[in-house]
C-alpha atoms as a PDB file:
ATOM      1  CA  UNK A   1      21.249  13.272  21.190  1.00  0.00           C
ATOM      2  CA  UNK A   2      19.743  10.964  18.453  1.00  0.00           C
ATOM      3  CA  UNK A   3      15.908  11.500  17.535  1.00  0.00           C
ATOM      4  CA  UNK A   4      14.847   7.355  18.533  1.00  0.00           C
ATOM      5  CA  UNK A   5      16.076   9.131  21.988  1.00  0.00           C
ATOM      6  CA  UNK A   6      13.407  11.513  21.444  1.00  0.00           C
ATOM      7  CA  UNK A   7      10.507   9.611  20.073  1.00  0.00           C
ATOM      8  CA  UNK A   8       9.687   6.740  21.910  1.00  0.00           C
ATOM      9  CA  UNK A   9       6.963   5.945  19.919  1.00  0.00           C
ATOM     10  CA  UNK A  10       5.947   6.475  16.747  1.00  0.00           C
ATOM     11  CA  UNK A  11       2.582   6.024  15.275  1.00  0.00           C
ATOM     12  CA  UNK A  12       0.794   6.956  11.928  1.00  0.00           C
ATOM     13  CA  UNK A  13      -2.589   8.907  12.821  1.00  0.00           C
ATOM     14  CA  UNK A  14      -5.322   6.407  11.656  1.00  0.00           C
ATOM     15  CA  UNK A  15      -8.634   8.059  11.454  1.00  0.00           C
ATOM     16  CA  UNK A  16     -11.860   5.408  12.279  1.00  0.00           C
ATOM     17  CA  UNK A  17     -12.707   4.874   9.266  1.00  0.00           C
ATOM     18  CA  UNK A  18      -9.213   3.999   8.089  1.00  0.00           C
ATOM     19  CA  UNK A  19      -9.512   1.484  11.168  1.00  0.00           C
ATOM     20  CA  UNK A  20     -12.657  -0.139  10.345  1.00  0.00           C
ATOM     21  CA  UNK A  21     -11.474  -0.943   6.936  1.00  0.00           C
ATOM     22  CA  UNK A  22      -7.815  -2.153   8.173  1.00  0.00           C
ATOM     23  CA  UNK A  23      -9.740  -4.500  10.252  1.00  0.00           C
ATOM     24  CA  UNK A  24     -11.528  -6.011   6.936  1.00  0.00           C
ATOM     25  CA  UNK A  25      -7.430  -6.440   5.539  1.00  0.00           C
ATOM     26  CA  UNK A  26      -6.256  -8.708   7.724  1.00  0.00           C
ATOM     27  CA  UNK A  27      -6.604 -11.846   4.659  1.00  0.00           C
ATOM     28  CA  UNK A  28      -5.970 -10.289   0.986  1.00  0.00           C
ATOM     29  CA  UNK A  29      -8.562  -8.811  -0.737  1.00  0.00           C
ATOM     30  CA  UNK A  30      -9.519  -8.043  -4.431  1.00  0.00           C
ATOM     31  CA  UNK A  31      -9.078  -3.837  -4.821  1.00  0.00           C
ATOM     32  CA  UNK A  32     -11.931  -4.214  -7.554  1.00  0.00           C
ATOM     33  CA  UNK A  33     -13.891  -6.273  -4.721  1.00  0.00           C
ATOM     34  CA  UNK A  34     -14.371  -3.154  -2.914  1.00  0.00           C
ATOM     35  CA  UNK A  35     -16.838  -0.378  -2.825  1.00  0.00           C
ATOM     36  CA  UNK A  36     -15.515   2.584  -4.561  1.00  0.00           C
ATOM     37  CA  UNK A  37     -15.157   4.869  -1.705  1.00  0.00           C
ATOM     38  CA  UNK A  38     -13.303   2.125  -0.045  1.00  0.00           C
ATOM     39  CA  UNK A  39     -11.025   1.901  -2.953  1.00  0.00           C
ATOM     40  CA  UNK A  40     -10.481   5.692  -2.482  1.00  0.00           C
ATOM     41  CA  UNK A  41      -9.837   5.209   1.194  1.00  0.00           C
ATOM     42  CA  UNK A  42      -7.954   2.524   0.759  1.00  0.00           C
ATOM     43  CA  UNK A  43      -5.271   4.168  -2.013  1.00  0.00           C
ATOM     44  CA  UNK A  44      -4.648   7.222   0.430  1.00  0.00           C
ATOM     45  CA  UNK A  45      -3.768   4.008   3.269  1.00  0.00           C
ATOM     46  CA  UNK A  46      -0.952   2.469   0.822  1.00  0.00           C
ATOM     47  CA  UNK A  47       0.321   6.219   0.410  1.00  0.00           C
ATOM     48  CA  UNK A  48       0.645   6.085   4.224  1.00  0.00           C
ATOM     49  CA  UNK A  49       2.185   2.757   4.545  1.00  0.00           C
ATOM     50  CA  UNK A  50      -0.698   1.230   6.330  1.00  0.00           C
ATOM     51  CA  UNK A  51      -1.499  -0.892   3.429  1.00  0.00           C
ATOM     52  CA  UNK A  52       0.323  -2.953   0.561  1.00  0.00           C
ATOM     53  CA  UNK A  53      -0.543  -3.431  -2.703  1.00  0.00           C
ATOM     54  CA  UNK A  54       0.099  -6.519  -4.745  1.00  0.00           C
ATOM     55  CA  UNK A  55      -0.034  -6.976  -8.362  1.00  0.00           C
ATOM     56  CA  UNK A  56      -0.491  -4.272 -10.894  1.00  0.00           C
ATOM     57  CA  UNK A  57      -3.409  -5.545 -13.367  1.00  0.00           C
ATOM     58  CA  UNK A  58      -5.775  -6.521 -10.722  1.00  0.00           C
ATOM     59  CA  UNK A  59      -3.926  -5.763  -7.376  1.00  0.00           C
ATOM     60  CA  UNK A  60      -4.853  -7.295  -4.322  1.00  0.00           C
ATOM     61  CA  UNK A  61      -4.516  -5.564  -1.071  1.00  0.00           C
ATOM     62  CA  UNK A  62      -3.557  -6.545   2.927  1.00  0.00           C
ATOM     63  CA  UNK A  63      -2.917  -4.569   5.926  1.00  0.00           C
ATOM     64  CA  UNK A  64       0.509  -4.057   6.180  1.00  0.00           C
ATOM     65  CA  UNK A  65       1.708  -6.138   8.929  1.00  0.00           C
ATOM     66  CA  UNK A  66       2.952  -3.700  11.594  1.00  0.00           C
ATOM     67  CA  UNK A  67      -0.386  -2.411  11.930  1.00  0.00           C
ATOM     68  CA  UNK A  68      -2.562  -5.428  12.175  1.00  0.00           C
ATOM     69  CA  UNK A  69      -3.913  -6.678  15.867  1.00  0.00           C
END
């Protein structure tokens, strides 16, 4: 037996906050634009794949596309 017999679905656990702030990610934003506890939230969100960051010097950041509505 394989596990994707198992699992039928998988899903990262988003907590509302992370949500909320997904939902302001759908069009790229500025990292530097953002508050600084959004910044915080929003590193922990690219650790978990539900964010991507582009660029190094000033990155810009969008919801990663399997998770936007």
């Amino acid at each position: 037996m394989k596990i994707n017999e198992l699992i039928s679905d998988f899903k990262i656990f988003m907590t509302i906050e992370e949500e909320q702030i997904l939902q302001k990610l759908k069009k790229p934003v500025k990292l530097a634009s953002l508050s600084e506890h959004d910044q915080f939230k929003i590193q922990y969100m690219i650790r978990k794949s539900l964010v991507t960051k582009i660029g190094m010097e000033t990155p810009t950041v969008v919801a990663n596309e399997k998770y936007q509505d």
